[in-house]
N, C-alpha and C. Protein backbone atom coordinates (compact mmCIF):
# COMPACT_ATOMS: atom_id res chain seq x y z
N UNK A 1 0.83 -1.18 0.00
CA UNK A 1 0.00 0.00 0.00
C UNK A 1 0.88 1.24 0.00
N UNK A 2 0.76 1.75 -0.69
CA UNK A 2 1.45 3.73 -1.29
C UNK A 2 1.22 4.69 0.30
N UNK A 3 1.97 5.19 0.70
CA UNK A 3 2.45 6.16 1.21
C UNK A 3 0.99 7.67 0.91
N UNK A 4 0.46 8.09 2.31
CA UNK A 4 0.16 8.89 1.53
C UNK A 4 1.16 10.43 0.85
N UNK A 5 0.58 11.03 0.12
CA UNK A 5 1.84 12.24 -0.52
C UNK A 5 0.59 13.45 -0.46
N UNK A 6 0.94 14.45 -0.05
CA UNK A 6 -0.01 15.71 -0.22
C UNK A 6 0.99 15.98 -1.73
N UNK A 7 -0.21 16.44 -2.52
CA UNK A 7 0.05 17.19 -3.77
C UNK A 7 -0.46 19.08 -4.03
N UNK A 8 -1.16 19.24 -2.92
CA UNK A 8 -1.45 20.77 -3.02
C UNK A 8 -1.54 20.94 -1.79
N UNK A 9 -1.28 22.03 -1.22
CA UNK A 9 -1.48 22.75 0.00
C UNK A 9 -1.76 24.51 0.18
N UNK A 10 -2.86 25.17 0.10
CA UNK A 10 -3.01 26.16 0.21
C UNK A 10 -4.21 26.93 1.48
N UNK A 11 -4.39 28.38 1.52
CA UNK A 11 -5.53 29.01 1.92
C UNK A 11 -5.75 30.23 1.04
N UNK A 12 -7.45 30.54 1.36
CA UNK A 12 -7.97 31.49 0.42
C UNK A 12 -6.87 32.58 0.13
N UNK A 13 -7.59 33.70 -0.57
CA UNK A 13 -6.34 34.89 -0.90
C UNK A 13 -7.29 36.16 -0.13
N UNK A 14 -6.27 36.50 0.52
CA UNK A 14 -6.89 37.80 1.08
C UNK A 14 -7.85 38.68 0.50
N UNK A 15 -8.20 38.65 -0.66
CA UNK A 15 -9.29 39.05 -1.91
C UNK A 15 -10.33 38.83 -1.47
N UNK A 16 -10.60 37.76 -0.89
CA UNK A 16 -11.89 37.68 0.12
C UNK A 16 -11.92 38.78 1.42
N UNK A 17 -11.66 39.29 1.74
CA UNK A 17 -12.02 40.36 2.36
C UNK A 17 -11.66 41.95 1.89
N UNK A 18 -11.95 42.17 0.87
CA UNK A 18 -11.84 43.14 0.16
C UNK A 18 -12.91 44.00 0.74
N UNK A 19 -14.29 43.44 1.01
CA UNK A 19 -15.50 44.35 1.57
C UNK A 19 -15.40 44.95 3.11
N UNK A 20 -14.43 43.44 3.88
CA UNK A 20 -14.23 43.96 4.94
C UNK A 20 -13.44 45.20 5.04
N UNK A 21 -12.41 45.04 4.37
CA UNK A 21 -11.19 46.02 4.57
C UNK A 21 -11.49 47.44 3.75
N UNK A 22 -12.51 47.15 2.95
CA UNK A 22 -12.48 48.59 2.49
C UNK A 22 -14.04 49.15 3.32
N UNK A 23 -14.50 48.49 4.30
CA UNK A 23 -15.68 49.16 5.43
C UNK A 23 -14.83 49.88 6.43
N UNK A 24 -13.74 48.60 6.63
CA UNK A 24 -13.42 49.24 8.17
C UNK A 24 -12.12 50.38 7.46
N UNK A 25 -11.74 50.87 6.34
CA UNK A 25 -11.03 51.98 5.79
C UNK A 25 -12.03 53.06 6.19
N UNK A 26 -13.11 52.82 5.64
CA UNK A 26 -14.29 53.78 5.48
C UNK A 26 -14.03 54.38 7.02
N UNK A 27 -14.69 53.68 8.00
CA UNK A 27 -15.12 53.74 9.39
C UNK A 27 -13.71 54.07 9.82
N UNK A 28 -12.89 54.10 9.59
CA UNK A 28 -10.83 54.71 10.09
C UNK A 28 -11.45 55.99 9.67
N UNK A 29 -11.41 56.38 8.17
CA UNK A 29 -11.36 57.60 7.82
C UNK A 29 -12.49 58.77 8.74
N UNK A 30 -13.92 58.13 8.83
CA UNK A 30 -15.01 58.23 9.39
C UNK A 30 -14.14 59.12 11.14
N UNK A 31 -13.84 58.18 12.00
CA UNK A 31 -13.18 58.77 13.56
C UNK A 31 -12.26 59.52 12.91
N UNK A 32 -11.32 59.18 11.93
CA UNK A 32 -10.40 60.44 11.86
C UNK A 32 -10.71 61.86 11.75
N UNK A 33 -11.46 61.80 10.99
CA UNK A 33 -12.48 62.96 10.78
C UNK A 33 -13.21 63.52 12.34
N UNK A 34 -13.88 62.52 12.59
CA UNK A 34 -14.45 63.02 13.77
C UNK A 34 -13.14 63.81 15.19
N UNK A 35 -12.14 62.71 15.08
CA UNK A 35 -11.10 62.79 16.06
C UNK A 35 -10.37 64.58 15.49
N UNK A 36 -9.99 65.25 14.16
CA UNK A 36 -9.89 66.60 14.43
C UNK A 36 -10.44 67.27 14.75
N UNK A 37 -12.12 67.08 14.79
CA UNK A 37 -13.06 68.03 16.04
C UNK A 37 -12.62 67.61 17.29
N UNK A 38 -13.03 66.50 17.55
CA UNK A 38 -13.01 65.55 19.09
C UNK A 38 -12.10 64.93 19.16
N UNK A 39 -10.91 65.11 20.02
CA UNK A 39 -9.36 64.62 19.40
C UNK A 39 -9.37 62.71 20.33
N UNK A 40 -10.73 62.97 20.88
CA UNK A 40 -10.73 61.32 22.48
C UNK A 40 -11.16 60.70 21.33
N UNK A 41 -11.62 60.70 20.30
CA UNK A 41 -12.43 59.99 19.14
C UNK A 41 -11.25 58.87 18.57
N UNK A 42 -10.09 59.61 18.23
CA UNK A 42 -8.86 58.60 17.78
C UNK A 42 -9.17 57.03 18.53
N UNK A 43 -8.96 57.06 19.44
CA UNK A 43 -9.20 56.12 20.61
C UNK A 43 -9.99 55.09 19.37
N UNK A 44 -11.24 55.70 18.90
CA UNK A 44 -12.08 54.61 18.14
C UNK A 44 -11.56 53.92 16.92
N UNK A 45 -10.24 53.88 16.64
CA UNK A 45 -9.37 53.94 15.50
C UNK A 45 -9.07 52.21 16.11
N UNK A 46 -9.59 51.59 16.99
CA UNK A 46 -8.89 50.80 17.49
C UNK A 46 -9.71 49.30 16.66
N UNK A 47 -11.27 50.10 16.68
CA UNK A 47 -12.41 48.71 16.61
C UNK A 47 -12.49 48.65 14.73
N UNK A 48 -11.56 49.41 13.55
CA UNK A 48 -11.59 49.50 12.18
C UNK A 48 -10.20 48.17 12.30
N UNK A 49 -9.36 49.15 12.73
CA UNK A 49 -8.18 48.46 12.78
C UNK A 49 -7.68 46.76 13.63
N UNK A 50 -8.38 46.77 14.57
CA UNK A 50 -8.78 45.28 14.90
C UNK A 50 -9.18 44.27 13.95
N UNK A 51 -10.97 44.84 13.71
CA UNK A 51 -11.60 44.48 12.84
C UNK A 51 -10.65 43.75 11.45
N UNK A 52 -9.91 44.83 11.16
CA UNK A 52 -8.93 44.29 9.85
C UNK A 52 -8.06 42.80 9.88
N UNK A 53 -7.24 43.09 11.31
CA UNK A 53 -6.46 42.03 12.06
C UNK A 53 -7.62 40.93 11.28
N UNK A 54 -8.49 41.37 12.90
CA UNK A 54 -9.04 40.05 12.69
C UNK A 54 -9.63 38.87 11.82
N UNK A 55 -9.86 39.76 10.51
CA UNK A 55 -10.85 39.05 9.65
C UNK A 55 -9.31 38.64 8.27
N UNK A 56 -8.36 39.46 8.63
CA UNK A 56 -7.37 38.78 7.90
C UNK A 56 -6.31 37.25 8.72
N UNK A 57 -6.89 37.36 10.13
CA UNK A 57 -6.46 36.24 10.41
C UNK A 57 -7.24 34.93 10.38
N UNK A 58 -8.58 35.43 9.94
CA UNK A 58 -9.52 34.01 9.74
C UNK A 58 -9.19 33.89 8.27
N UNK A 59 -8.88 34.40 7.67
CA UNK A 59 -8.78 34.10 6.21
C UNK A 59 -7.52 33.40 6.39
N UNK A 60 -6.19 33.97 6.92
CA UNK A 60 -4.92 33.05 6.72
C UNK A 60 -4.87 31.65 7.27
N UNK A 61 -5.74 31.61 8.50
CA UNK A 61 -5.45 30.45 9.25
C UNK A 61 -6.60 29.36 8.33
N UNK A 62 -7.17 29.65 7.50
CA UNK A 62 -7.92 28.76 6.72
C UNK A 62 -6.90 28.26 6.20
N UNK A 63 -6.49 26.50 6.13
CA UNK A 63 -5.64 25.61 5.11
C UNK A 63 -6.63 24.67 4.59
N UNK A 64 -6.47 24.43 3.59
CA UNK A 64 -6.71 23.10 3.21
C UNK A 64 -5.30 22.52 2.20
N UNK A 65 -5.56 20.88 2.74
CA UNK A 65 -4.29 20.37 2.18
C UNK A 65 -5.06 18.88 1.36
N UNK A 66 -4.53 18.79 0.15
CA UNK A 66 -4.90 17.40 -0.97
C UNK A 66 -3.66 17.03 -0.70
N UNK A 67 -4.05 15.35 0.08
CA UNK A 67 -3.28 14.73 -0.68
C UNK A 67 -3.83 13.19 -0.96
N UNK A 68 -3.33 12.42 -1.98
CA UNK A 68 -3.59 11.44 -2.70
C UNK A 68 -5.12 10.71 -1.90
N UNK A 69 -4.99 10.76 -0.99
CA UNK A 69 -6.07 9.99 -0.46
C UNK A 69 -7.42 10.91 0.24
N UNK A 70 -7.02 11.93 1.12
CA UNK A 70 -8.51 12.69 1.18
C UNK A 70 -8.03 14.46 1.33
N UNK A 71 -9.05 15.36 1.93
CA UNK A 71 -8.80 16.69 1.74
C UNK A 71 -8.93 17.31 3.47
N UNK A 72 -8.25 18.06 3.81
CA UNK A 72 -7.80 17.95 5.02
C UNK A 72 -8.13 19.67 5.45
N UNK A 73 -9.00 19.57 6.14
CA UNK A 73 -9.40 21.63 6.14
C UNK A 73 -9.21 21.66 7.67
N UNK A 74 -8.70 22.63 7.83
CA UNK A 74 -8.07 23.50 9.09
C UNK A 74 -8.64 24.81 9.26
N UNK A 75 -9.44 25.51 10.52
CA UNK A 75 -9.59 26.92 10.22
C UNK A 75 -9.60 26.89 11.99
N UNK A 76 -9.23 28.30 12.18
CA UNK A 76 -9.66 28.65 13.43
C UNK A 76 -8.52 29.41 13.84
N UNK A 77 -8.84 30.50 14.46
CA UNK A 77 -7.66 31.87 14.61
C UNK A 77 -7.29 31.52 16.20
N UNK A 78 -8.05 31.21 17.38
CA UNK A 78 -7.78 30.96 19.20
C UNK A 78 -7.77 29.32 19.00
N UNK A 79 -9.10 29.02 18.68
CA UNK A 79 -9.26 27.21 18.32
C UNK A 79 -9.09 26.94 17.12
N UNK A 80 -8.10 25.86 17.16
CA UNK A 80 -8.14 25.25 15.71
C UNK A 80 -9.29 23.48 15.52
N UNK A 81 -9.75 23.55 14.27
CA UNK A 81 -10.55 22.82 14.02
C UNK A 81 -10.37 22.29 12.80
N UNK A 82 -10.00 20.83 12.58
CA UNK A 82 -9.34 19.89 11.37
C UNK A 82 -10.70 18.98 11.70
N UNK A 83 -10.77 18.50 9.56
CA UNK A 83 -11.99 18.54 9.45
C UNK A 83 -11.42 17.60 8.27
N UNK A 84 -11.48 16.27 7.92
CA UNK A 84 -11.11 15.27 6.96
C UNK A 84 -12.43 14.75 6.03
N UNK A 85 -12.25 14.49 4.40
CA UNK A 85 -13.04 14.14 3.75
C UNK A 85 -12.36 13.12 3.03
N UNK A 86 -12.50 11.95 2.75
CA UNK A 86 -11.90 11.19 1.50
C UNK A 86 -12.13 11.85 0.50
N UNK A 87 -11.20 11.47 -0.64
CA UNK A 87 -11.73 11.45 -1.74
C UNK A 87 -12.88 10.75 -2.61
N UNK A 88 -12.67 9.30 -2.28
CA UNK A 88 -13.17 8.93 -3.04
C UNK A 88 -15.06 9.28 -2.52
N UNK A 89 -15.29 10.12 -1.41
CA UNK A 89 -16.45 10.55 -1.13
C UNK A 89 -17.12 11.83 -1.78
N UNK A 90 -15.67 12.56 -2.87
CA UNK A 90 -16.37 13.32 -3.78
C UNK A 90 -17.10 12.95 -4.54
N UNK A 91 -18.24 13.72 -5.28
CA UNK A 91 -19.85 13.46 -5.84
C UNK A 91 -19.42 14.24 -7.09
N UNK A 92 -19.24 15.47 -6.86
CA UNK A 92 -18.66 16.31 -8.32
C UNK A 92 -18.04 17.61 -7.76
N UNK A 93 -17.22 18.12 -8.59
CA UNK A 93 -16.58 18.92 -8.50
C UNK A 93 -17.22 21.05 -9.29
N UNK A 94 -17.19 21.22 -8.53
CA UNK A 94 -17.56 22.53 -9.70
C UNK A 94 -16.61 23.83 -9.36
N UNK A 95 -16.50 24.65 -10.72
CA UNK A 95 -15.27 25.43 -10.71
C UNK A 95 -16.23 26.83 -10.91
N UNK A 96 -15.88 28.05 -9.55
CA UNK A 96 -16.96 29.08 -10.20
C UNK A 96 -15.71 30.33 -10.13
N UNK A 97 -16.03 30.69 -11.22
CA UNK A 97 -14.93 32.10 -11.41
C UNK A 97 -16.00 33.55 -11.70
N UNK A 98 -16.27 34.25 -10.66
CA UNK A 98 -17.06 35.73 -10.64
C UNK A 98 -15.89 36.21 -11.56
N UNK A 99 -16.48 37.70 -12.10
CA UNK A 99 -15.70 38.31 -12.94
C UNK A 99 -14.38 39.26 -11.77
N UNK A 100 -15.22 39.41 -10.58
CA UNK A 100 -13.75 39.95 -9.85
C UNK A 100 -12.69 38.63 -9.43
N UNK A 101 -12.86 37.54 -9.58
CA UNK A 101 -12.12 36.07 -9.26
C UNK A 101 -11.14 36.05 -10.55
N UNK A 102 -11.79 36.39 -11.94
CA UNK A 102 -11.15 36.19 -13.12
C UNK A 102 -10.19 37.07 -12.99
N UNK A 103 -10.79 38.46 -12.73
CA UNK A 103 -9.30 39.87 -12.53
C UNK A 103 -8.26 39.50 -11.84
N UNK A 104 -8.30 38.82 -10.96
CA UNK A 104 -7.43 38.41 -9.99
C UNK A 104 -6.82 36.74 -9.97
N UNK A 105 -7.17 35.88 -11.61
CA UNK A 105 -6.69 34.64 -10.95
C UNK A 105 -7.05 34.04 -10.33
N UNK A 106 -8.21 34.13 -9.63
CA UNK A 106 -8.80 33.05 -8.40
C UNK A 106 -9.72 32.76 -9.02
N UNK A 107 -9.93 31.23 -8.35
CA UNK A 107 -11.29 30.80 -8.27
C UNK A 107 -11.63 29.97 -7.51
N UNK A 108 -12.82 29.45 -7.14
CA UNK A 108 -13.30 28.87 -6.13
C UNK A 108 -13.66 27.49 -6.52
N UNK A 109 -13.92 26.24 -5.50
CA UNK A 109 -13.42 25.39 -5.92
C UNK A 109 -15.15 24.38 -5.37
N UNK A 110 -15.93 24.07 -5.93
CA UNK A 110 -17.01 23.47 -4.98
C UNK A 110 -17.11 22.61 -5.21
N UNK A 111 -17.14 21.60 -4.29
CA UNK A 111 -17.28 19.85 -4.24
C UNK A 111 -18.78 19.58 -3.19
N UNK A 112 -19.99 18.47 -4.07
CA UNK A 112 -20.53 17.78 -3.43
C UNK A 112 -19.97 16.44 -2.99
N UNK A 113 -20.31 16.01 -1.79
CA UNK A 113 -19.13 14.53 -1.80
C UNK A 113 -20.70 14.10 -0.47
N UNK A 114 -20.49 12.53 -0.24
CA UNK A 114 -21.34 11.68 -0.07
C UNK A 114 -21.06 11.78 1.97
N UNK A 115 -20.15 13.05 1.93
CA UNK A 115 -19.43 12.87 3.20
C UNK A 115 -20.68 13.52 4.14
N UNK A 116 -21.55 13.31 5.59
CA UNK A 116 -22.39 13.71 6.28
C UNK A 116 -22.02 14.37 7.26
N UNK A 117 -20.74 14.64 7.35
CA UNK A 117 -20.48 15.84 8.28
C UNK A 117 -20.32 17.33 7.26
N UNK A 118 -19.77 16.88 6.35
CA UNK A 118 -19.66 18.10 5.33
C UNK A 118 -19.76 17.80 3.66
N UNK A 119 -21.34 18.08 3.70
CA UNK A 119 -21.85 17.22 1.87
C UNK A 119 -21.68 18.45 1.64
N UNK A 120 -21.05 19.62 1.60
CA UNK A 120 -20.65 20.54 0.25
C UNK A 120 -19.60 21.44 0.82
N UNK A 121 -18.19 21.50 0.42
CA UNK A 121 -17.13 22.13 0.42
C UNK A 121 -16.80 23.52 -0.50
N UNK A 122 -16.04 24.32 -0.23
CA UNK A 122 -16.24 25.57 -1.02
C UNK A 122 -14.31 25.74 -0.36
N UNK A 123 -13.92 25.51 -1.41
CA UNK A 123 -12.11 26.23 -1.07
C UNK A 123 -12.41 27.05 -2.04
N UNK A 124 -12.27 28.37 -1.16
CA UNK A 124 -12.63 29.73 -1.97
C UNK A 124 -11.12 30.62 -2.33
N UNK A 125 -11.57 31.42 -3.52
CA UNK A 125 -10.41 32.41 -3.84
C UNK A 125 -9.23 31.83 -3.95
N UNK A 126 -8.66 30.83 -4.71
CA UNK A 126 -7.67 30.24 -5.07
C UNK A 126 -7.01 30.35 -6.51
N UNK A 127 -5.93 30.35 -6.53
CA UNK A 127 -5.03 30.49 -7.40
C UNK A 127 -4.83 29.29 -8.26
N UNK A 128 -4.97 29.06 -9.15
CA UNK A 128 -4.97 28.19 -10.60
C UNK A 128 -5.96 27.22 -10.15
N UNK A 129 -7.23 27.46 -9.82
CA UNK A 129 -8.19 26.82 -9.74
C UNK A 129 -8.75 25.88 -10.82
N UNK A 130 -8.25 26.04 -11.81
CA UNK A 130 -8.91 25.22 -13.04
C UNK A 130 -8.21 24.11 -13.32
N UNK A 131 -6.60 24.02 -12.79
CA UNK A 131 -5.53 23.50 -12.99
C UNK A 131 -5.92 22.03 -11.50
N UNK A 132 -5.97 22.71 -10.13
CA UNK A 132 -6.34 22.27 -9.15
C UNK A 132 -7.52 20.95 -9.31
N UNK A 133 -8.78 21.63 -10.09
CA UNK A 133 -9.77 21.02 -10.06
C UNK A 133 -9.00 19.67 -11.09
N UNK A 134 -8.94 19.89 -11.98
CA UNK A 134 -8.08 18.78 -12.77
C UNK A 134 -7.77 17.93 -11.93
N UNK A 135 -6.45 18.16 -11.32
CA UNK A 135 -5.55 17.28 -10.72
C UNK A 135 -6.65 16.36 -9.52
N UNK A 136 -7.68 17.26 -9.15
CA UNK A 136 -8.16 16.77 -7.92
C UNK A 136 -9.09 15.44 -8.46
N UNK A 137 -9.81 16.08 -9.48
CA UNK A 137 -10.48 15.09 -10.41
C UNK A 137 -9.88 13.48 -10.61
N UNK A 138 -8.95 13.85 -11.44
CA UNK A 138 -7.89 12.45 -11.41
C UNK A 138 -7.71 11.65 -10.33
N UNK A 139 -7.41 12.27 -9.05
CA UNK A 139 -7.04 11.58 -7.31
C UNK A 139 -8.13 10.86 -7.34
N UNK A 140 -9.25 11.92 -7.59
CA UNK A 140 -10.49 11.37 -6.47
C UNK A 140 -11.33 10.09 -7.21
N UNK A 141 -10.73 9.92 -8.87
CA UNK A 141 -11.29 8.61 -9.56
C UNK A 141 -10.27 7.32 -9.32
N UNK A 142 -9.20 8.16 -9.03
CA UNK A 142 -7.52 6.81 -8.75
C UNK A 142 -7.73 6.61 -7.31
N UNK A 143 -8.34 7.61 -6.53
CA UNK A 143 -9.03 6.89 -5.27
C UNK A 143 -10.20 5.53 -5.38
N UNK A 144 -11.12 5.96 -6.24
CA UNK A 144 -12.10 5.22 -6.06
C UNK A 144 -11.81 3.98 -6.73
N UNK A 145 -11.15 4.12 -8.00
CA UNK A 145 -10.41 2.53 -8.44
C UNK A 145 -9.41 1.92 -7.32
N UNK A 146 -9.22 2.03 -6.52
CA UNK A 146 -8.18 1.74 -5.74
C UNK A 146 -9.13 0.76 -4.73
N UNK A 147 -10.29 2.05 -3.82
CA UNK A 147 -11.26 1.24 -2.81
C UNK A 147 -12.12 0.82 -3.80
N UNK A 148 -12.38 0.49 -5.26
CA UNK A 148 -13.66 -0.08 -5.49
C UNK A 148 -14.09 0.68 -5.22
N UNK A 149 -14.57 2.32 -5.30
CA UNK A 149 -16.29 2.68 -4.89
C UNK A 149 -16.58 3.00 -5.86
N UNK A 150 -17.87 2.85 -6.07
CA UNK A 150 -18.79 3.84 -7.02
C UNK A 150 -19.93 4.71 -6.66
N UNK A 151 -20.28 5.86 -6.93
CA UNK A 151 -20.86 6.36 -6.65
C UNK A 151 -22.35 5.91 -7.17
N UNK A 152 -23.60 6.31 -6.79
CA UNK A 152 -24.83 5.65 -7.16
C UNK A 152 -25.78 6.58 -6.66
N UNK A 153 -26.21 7.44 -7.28
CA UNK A 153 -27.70 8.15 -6.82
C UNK A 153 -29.00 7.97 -7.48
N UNK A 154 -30.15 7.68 -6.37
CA UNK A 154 -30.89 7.47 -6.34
C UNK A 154 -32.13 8.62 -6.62
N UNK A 155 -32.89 8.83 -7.79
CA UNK A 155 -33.94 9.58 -8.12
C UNK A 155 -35.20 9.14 -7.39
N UNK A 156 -35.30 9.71 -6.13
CA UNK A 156 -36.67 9.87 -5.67
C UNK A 156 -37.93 9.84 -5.97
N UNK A 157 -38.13 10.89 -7.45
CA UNK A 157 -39.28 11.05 -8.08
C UNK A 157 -39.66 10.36 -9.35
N UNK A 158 -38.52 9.41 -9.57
CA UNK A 158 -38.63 8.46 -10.67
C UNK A 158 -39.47 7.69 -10.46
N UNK A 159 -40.37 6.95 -9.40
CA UNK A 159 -41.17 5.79 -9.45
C UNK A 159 -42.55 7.11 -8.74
N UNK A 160 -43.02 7.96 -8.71
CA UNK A 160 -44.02 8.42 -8.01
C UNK A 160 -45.40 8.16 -9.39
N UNK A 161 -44.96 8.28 -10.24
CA UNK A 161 -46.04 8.07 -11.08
C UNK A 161 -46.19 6.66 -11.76
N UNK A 162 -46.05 5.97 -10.96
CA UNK A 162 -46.24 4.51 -11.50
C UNK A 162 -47.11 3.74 -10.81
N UNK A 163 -47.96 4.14 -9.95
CA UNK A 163 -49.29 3.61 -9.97
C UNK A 163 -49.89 4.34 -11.21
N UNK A 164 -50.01 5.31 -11.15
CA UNK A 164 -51.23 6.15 -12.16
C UNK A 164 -50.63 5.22 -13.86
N UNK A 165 -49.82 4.51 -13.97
CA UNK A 165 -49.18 4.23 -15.27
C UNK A 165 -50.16 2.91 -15.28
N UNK A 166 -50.12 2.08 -13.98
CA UNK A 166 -50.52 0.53 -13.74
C UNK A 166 -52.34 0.63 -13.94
N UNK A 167 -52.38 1.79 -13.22
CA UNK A 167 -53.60 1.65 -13.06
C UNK A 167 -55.20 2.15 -14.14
């Protein structure tokens, strides 16, 4: 039996908080303003500039890591929280690129997978996303030839009209 090997390892791109960081600019500029009337106002310079910290440290401490066998997500800035999916429990893969994702190279990465702690994944704002999805594609079928699985879904509403057919 093969060794496992991580083949990608990344987290989102700070691009995801573009809304944050340009509110709490707003709300800086906002007390500054206020603080040359009311100079105790500076003081409020504290809850923009936090704010920034903070929401750029939930974005960095997001990892996720592929390797050959499943996908491995990490997030949490005080607590950390690791969070494992096989592969071969991916369902499909989908690649979504917004037009500000395209300006910038990123894209986001969405997987349904058969997994019940987490049936839909989103590794957001990533760099050669189209390239990624590929490679991941390939694993997650050389996974499933490996365990034998196949995937199999079941249509619910396929048999509802088959009395009215019999009868």
């Amino acid at each position: 039996m093969g060794e496992e090997t991580t083949f990608w390892k990344g987290s989102p791109s700070q691009w995801l908080n573009i809304g944050h960081f340009g509110a709490a600019i707003l709300l800086a500029v906002g007390i500054v303003i206020c603080g040359v009337f009311f100079p105790p106002a500076f003081i409020g310079l504290i809850f923009p500039l936090g704010w920034i910290a903070w929401r750029y440290l939930v974005v960095r401490t997001q990892t996720f890591e592929l390797t050959n066998e499943r996908l491995r997500i990490s997030k949490g800035v005080i607590n950390q929280e690791i969070d494992e999916v096989e592969l071969y429990r991916v369902k499909d893969i989908l690649v979504v690129r917004k037009w500000w994702m395209r300006m910038t190279g990123l894209g986001t990465i969405h997987l349904d997978t058969s997994d019940r702690s987490m049936p839909q994944i989103d590794i957001h704002a990533i760099h050669d996303s189209l390239e990624l999805r590929e490679s991941l594609r390939k694993k997650v079928e050389a996974m499933r030839d490996k365990k034998r699985v196949r995937e199999m879904d079941f249509d619910e509403t396929a048999n509802q009209g088959g009395l009215d057919e019999m009868g």
